[in-house]
Protein backbone atom coordinates (compact mmCIF):
# COMPACT_ATOMS: atom_id res chain seq x y z
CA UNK A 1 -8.73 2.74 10.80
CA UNK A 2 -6.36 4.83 12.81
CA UNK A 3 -4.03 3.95 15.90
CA UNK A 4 -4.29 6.49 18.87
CA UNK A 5 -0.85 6.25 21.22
CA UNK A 6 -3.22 7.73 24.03
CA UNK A 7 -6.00 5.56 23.95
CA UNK A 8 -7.27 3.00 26.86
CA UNK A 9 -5.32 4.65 29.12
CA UNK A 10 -6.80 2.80 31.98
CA UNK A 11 -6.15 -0.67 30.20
CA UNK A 12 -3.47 -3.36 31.36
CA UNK A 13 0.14 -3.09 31.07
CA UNK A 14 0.21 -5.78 28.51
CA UNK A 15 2.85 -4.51 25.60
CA UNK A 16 0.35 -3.29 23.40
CA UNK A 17 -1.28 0.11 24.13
CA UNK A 18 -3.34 2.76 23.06
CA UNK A 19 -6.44 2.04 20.76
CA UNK A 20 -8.19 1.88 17.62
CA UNK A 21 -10.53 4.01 15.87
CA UNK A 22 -12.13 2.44 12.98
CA UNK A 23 -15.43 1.94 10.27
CA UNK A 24 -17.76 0.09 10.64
CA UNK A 25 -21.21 -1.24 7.98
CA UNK A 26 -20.69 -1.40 4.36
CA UNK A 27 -22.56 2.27 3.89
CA UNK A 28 -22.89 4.02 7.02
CA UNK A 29 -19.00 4.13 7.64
CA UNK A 30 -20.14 4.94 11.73
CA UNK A 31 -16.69 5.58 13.37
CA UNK A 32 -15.91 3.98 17.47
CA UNK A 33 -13.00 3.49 19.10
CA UNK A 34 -11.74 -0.18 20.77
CA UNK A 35 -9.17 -1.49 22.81
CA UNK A 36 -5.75 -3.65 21.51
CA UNK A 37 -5.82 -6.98 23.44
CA UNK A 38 -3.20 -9.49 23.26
CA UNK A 39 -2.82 -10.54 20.18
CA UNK A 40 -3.14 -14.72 19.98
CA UNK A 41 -2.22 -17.13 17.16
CA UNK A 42 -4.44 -20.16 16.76
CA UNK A 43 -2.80 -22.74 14.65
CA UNK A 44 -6.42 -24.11 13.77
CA UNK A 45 -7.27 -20.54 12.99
CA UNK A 46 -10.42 -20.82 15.35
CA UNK A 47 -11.89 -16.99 15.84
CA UNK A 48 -12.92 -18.04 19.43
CA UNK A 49 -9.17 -18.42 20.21
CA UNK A 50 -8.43 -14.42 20.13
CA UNK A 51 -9.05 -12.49 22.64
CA UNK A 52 -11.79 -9.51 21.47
CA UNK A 53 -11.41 -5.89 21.82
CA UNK A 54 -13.20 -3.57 23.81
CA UNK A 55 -15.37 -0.89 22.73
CA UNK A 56 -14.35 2.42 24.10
CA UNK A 57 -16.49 4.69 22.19
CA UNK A 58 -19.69 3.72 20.62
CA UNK A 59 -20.33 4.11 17.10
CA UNK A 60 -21.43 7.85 15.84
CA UNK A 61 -22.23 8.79 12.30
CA UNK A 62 -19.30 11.76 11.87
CA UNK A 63 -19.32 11.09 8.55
CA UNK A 64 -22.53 11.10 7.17
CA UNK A 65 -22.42 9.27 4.09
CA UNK A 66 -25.38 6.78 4.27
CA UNK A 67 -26.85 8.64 1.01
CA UNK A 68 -23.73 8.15 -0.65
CA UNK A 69 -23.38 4.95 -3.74
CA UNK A 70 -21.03 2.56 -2.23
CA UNK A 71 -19.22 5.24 0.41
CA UNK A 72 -15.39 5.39 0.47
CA UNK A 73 -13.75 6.71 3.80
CA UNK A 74 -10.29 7.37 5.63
CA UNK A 75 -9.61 8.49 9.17
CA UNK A 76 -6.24 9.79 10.39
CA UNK A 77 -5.46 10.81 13.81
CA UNK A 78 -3.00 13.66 14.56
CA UNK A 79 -1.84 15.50 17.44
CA UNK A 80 -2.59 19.09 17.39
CA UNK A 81 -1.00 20.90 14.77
CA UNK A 82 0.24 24.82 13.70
CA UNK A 83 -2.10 26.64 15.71
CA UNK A 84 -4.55 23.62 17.21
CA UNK A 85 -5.64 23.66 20.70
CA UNK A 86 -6.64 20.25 20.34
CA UNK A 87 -5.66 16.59 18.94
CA UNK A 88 -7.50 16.17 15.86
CA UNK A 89 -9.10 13.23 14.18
CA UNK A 90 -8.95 13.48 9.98
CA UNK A 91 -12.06 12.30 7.68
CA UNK A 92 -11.79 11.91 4.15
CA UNK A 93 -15.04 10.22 1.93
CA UNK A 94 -16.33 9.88 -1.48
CA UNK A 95 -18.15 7.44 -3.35
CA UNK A 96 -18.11 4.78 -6.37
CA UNK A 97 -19.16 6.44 -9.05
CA UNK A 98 -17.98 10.12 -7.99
CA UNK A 99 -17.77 11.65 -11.49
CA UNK A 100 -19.38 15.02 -11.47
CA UNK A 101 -19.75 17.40 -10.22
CA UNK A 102 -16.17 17.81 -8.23
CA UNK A 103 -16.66 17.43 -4.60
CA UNK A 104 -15.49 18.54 -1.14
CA UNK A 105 -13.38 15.35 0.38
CA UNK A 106 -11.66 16.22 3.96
CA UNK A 107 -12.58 17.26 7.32
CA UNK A 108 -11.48 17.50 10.43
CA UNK A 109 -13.04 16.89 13.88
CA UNK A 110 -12.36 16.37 17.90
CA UNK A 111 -11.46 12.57 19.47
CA UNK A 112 -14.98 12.82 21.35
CA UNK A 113 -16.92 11.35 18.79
CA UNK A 114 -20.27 12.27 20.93
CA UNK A 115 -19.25 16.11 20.44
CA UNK A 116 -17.19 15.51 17.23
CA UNK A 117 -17.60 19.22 16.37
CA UNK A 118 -17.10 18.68 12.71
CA UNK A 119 -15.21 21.32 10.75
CA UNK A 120 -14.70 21.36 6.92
CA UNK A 121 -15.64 20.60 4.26
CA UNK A 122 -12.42 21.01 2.05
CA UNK A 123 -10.92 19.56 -1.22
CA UNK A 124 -7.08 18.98 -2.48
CA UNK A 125 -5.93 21.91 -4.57
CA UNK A 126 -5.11 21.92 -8.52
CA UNK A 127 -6.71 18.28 -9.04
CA UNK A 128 -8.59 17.77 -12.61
CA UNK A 129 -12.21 16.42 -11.16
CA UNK A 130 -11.80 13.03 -11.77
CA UNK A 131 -8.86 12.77 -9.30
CA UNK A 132 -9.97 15.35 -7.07
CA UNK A 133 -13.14 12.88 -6.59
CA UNK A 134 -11.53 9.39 -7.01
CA UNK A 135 -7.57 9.96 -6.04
CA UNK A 136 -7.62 11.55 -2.54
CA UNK A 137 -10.34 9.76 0.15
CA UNK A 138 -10.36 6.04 1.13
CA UNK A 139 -7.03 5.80 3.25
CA UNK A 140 -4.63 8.32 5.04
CA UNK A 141 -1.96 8.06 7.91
CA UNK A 142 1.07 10.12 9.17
CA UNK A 143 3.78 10.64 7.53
CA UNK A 144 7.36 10.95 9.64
CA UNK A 145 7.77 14.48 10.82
CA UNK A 146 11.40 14.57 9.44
CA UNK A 147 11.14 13.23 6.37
CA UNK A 148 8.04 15.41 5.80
CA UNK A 149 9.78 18.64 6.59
CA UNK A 150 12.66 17.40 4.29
CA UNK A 151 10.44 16.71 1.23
CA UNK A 152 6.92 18.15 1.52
CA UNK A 153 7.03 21.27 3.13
CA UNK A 154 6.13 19.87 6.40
CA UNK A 155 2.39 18.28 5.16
CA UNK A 156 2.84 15.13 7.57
CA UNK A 157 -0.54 13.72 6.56
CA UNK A 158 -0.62 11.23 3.54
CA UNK A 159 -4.08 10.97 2.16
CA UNK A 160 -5.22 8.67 -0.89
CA UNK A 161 -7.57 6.09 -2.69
CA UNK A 162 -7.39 3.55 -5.56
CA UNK A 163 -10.56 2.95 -7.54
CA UNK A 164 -11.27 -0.25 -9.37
CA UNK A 165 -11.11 -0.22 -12.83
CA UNK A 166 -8.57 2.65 -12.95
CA UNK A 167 -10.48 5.81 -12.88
CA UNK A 168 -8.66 7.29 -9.82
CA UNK A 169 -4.97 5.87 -11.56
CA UNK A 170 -3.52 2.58 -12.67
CA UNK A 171 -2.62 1.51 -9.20
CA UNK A 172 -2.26 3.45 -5.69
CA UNK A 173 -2.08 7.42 -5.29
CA UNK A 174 -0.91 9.66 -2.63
CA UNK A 175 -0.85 13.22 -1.44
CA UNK A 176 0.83 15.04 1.48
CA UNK A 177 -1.63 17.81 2.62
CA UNK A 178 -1.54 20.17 5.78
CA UNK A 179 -4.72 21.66 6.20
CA UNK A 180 -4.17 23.51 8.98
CA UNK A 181 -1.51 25.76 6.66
CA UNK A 182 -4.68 26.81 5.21
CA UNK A 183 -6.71 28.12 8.10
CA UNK A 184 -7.65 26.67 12.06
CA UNK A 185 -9.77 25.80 10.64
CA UNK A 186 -9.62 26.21 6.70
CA UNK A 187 -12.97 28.05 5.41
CA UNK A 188 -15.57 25.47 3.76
CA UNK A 189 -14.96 25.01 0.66
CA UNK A 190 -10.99 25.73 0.71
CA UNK A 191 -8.76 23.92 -1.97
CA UNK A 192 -5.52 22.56 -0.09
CA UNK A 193 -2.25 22.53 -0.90
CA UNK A 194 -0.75 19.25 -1.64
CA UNK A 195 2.37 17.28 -2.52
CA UNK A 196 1.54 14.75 -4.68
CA UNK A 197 3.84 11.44 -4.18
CA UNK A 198 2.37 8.81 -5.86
CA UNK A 199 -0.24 9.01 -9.11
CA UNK A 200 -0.98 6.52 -12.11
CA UNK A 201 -2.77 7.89 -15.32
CA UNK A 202 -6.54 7.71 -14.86
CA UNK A 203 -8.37 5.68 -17.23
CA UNK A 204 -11.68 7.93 -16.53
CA UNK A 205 -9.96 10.57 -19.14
CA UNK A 206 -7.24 8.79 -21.46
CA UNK A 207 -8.49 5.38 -21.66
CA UNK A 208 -5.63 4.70 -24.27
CA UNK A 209 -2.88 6.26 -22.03
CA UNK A 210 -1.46 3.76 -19.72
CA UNK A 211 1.16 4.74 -17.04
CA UNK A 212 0.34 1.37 -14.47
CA UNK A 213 1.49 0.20 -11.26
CA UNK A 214 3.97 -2.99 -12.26
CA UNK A 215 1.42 -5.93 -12.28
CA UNK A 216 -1.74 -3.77 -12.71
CA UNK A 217 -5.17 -5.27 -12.55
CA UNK A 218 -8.34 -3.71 -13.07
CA UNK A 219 -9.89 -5.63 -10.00
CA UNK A 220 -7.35 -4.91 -7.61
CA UNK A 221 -8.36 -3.18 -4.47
CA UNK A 222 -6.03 -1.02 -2.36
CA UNK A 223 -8.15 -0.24 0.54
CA UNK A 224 -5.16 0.51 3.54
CA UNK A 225 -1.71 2.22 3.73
CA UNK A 226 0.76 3.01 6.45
CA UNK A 227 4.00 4.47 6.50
CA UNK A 228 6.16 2.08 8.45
CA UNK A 229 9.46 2.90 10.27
CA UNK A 230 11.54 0.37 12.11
CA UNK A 231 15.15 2.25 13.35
CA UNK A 232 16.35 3.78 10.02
CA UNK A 233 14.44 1.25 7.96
CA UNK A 234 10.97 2.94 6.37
CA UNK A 235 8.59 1.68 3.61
CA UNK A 236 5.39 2.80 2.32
CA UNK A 237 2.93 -0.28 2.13
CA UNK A 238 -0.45 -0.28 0.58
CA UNK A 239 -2.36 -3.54 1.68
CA UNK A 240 -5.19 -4.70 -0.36
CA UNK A 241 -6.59 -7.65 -2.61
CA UNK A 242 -4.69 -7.86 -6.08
CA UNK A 243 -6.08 -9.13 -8.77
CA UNK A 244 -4.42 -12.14 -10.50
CA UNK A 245 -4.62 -13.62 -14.22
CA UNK A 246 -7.03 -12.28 -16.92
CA UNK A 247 -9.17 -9.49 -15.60
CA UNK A 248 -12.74 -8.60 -17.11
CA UNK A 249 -15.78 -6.27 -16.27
CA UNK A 250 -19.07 -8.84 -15.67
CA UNK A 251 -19.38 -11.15 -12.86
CA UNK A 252 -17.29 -13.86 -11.79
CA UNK A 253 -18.69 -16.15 -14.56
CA UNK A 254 -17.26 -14.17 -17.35
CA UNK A 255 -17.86 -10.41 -19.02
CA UNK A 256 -20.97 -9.33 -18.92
CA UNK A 257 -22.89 -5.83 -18.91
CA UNK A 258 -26.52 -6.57 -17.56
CA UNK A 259 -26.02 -9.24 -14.99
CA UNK A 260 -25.88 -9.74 -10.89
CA UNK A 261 -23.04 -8.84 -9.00
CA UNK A 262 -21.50 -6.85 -12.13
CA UNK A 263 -17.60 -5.00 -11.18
CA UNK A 264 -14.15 -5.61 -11.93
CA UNK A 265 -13.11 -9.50 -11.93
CA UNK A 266 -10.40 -11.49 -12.17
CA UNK A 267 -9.33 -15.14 -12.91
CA UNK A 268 -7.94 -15.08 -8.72
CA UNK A 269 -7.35 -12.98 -5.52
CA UNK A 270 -4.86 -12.79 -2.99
CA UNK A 271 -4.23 -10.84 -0.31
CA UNK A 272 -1.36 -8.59 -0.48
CA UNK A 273 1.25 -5.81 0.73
CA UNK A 274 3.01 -3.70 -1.33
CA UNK A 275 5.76 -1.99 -0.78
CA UNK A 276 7.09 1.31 -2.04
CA UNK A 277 10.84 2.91 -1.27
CA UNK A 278 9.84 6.60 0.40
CA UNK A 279 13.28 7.75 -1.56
CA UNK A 280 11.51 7.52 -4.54
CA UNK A 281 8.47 9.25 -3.57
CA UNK A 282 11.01 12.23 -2.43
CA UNK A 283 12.11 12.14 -5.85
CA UNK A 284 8.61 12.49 -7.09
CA UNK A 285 7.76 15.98 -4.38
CA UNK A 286 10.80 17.25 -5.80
CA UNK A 287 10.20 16.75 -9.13
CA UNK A 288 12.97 14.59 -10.81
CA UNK A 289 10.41 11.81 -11.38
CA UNK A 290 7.34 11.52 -12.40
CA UNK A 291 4.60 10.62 -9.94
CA UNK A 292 3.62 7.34 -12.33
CA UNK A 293 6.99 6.17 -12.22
CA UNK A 294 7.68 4.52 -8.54
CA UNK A 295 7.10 1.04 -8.41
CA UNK A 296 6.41 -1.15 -5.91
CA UNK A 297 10.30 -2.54 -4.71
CA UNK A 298 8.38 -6.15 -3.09
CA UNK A 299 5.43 -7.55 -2.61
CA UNK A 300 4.15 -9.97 0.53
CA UNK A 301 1.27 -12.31 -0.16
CA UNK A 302 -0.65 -12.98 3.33
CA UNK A 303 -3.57 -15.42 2.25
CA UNK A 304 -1.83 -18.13 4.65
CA UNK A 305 -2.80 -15.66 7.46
CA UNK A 306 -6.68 -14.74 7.04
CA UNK A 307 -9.13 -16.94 8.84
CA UNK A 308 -12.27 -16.85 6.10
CA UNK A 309 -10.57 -17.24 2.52
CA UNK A 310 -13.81 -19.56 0.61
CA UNK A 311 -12.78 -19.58 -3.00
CA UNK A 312 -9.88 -18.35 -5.59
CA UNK A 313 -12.46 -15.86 -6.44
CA UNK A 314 -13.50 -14.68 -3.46
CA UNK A 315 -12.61 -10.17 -3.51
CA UNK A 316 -12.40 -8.08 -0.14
CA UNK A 317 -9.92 -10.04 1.85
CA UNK A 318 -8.17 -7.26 3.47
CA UNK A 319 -9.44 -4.10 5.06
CA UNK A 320 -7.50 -0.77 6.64
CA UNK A 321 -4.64 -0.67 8.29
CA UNK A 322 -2.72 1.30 10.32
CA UNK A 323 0.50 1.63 12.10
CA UNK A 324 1.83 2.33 15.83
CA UNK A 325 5.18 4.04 15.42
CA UNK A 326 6.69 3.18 18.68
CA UNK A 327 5.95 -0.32 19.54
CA UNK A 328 5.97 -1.06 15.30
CA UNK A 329 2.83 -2.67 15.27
CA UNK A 330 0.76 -2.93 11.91
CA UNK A 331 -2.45 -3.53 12.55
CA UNK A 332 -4.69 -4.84 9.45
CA UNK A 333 -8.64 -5.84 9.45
CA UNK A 334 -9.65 -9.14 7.36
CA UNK A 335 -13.06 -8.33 6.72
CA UNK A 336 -16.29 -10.95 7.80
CA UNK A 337 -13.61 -13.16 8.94
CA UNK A 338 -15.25 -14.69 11.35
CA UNK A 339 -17.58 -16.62 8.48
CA UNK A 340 -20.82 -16.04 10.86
CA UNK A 341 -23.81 -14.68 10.40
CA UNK A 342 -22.32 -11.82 12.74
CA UNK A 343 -19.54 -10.88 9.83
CA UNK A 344 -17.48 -9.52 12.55
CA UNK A 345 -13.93 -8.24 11.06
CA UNK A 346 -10.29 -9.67 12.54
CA UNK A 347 -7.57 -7.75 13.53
CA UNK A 348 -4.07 -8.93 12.34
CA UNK A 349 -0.94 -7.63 13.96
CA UNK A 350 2.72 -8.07 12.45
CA UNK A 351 5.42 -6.59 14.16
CA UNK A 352 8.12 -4.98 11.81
CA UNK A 353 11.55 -5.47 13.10
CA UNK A 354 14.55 -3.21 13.09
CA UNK A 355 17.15 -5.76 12.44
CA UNK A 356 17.48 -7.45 8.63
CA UNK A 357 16.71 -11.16 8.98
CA UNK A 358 16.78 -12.64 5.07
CA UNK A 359 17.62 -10.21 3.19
CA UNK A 360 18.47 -9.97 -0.77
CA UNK A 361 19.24 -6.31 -2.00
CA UNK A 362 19.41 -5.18 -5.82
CA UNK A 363 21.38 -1.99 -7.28
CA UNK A 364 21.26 -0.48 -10.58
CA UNK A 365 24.47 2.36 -10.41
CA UNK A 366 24.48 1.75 -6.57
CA UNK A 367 21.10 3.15 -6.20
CA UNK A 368 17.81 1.49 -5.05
CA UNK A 369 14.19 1.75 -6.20
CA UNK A 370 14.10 3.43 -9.54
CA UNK A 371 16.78 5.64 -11.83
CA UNK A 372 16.32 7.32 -15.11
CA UNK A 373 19.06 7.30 -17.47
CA UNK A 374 19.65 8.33 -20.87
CA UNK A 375 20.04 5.74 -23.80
CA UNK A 376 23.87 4.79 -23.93
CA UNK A 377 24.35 5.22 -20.37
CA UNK A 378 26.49 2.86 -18.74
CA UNK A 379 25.04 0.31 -16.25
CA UNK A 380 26.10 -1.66 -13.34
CA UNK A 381 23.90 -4.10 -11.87
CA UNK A 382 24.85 -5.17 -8.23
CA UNK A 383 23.64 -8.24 -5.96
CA UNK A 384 24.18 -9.12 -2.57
CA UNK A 385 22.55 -11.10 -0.13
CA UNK A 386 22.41 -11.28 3.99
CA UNK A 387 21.24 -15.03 4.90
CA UNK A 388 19.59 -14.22 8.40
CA UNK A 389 18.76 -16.90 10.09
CA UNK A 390 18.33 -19.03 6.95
CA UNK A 391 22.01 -19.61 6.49
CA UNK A 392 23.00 -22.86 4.76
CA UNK A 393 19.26 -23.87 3.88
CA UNK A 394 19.04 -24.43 0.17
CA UNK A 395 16.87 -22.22 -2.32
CA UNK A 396 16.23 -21.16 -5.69
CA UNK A 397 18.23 -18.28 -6.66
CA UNK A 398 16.66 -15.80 -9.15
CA UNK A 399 17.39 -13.49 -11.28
CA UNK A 400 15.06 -11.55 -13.76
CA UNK A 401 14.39 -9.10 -15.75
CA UNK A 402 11.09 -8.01 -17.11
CA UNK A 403 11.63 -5.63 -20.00
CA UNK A 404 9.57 -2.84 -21.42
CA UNK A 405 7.23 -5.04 -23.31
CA UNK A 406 6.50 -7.47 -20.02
CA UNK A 407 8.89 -10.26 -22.08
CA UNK A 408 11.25 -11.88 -19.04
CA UNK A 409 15.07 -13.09 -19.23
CA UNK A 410 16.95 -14.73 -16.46
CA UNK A 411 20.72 -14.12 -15.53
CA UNK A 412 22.88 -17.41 -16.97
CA UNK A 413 25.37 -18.15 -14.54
CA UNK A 414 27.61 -20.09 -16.62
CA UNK A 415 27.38 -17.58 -19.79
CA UNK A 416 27.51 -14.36 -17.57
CA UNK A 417 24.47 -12.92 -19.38
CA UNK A 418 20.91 -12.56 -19.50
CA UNK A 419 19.12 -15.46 -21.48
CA UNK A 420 15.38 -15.73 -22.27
CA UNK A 421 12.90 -16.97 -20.11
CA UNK A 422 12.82 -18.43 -16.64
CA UNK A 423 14.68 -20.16 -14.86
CA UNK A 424 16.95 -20.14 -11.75
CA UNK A 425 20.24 -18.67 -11.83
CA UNK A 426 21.58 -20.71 -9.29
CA UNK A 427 20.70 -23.64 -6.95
CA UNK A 428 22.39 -24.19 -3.34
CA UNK A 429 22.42 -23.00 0.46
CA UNK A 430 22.53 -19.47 1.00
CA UNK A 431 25.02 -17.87 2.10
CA UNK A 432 26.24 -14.10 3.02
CA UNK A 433 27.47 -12.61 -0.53
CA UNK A 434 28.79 -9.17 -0.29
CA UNK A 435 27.93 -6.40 -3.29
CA UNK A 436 28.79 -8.37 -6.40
CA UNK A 437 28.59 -7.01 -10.10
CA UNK A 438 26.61 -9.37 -11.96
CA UNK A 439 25.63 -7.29 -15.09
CA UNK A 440 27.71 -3.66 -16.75
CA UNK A 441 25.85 -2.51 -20.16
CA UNK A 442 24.85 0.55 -22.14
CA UNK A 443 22.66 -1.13 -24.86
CA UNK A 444 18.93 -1.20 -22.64
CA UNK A 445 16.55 -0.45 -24.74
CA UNK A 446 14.13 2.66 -24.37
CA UNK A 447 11.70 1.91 -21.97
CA UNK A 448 11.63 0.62 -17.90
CA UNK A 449 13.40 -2.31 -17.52
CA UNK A 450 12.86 -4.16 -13.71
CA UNK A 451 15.30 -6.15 -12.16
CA UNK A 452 14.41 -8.57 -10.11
CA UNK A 453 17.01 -10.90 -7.02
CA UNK A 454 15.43 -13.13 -4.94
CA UNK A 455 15.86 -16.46 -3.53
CA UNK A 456 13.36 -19.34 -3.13
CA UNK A 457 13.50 -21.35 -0.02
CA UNK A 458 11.30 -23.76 -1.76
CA UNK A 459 14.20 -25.28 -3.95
CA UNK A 460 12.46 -27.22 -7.22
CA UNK A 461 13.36 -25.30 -9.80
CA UNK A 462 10.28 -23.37 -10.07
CA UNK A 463 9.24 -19.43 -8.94
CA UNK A 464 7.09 -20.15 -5.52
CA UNK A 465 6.23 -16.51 -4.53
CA UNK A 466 4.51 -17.49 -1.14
CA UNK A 467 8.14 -18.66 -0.23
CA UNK A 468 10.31 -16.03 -2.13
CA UNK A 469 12.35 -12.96 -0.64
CA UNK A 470 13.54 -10.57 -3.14
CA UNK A 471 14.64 -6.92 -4.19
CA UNK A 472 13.58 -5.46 -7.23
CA UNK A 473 15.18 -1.97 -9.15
CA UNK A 474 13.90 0.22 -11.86
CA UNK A 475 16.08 1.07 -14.50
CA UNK A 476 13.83 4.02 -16.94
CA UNK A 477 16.12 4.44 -20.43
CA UNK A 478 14.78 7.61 -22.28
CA UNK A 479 15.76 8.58 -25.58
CA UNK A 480 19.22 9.53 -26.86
């Protein structure tokens, strides 16, 4: 799905304009456009409560992928770009099981989806096959115009795909591409430069080479991203259904090879966001880290949200998403969420505020997301902590660390050091605590270390993640 700021132009004044293009049935991928009503929250989570869009544009087959095993597609709209005469909207496809031969992915075409005038078809540059095919094609959006021409050479559209069971990379990818650099439009065929900001090892190639996403799950299922900006706040969030527990290839009995319903499983699901620092993905485009090495800096599970959640097992509860940049709406489908024979998707809106509400922040040499440092190397580990609106309630306080081998310790208050296992640092009402040195070492070990502060506002002594805000940092020790 993609948000168009010019869309129902003749629709109400009502705080929430312009419209939605989006894909709909599991194979043809048919593309319309609808209306944003007034959002409504039903406390009894009743689907005849919300108000229901408007179709705007009828559903047309641009992408033409009905032949296609289990079809994978993005859309993207732009305003004209370089040399266009027109607004554009972006296509990307693929399929499940897209091994060889290596295939043309992206496209563009006009907002008229009756006289979508197709023009393409065109694959990202300097890719081995595997993630030509599986990396680059289930979601894109924009990327901000200023950060692009800071870090990618001015490629403002972000275009990626995570495939179950890690062939595509051990969590999330992400490109920045520019096609109209390479021709209005590019020839068929054309390979397209690309900045590549986020990529896991693939398992289709190294299946003993493991460079994951923190967390990692063979069944999880990234199927949206946005690139969110609220004032000079920004985050890159994937939203999806993560795996939980043991994960296995079979059915949701147990491993199995020739049965029903065979795929990636695991022992739960939940719906999730995660989110990614976009200073670490400039560090990636310019090369001082590795594309495998940004991690996720939080993670926001929205089960308590979605209408038609049946079991612990149950995969698919999140769609696309996508993001309108001036009224910082994020728009997110929850798949046959209406539990009726119809299986008609709902659209949930958040709005991402500008101003920091609860609010705990972790530094590892004053820096955020993830640093690399040489063994030896001195390091100060910071927390502090703006209460919001939640001043004065009591919460768990937490602080972890998950080392290289997944083992975790938690910060002793009373000894001043880490200790193993886990269990609350501290107990109380929160309270505004200004940048405070909690940790200064030089004996890591080789390997990522994660730090994790975060505090509870269910306060029992045990990690409650559906009630936990918290920060996480990086810390990568290499060799001496």
């Amino acid at each position: 799905m993609t948000y168009y700021p010019r869309g129902d132009a003749r629709g109400p004044a009502d705080g929430y304009p312009g419209s939605i293009y989006g894909a709909g049935h599991a194979w043809e991928h048919q593309i319309s456009e609808i209306s944003i009503p007034v959002p409504v929250i039903s406390d009894s989570k009743n689907v005849n409560d919300l108000n229901t869009a408007t179709t705007l544009q009828g559903f047309q087959d641009v992408m033409n992928v009905s032949n296609l095993e289990i079809p994978r597609t993005a859309i993207a709209y732009l305003p004209a770009q370089g040399s266009q005469s027109s607004d554009k909207l972006h296509i990307a496809w693929g399929y499940h099981m897209q091994e060889s031969p290596a295939n043309e992915t992206h496209a563009w075409g006009e907002l008229d989806l009756a006289n979508f005038q197709r023009q393409g078809d065109w694959h990202l540059a300097n890719l081995p096959m595997y993630n030509q095919n599986m990396s680059t094609n289930d979601y894109m959006t924009d990327i901000p115009r200023d950060w692009a021409t800071a870090h990618t050479q001015g490629r403002v559209l972000a275009t990626g795909r995570y495939r179950d069971g890690g062939w595509g990379g051990e969590g999330p990818s992400l490109f920045a591409i520019a096609p109209w650099n390479d021709g209005n439009p590019p020839a068929n065929k054309t390979a397209l430069q690309n900045t590549p900001l986020l990529l896991y090892t693939s398992t289709y190639p190294n299946p003993d080479i493991h460079h994951t996403m923190t967390n990692y799950s063979h069944a999880d299922e990234w199927s949206g991203m946005v690139w969110a900006t609220a004032g000079d706040k920004a985050a890159v969030i994937f939203v999806g259904t993560k795996g939980t527990g043991d994960t296995w290839y079979g059915n949701e009995q147990g491993p199995c090879l020739e049965c029903d319903n065979r795929g990636w499983w695991a022992t739960g699901f939940e719906a999730q966001f995660i989110f990614y620092d976009p200073n670490d993905l400039a560090k990636v485009a310019a090369g001082t880290m590795q594309p495998y090495e940004p991690q996720p800096y939080a993670t926001l599970n929205v089960d308590q949200y979605l209408y038609h959640i049946t079991s612990t097992q149950q995969k698919h509860h999140l769609g696309a998403a996508c993001f309108d940049r001036t009224g910082r709406y994020l728009y997110v489908f929850e798949v046959f969420a209406d539990g009726d024979e119809k299986e008609r998707p709902i659209v949930h809106v958040w709005e991402i505020s500008s101003t920091s509400n609860l609010a705990p922040d972790i530094k590892a040499n004053g820096a955020n997301g993830t640093i690399s440092v040489s063994s030896g190397t001195p390091i100060s580990v910071t927390v502090s902590l703006n209460p919001g609106s939640y001043d004065g309630e009591n919460a768990d306080w937490w602080v972890v660390e998950s080392d290289p081998s997944g083992a975790l310790k938690y910060y002793n208050l009373s000894t001043r050091s880490m200790g193993s296992g886990l269990s609350p640092t501290y107990q109380g009402p929160l309270f505004n605590l200004g940048a405070t040195q909690l940790l200064n070492f030089s004996d890591l070990t080789v390997g990522t270390h994660t730090f994790y502060f975060g505090v509870d506002l269910n306060m029992n002594g045990s990690l409650d993640m559906d009630s936990t805000y918290y920060d996480s940092v990086g810390i990568s020790v290499t060799g001496p």
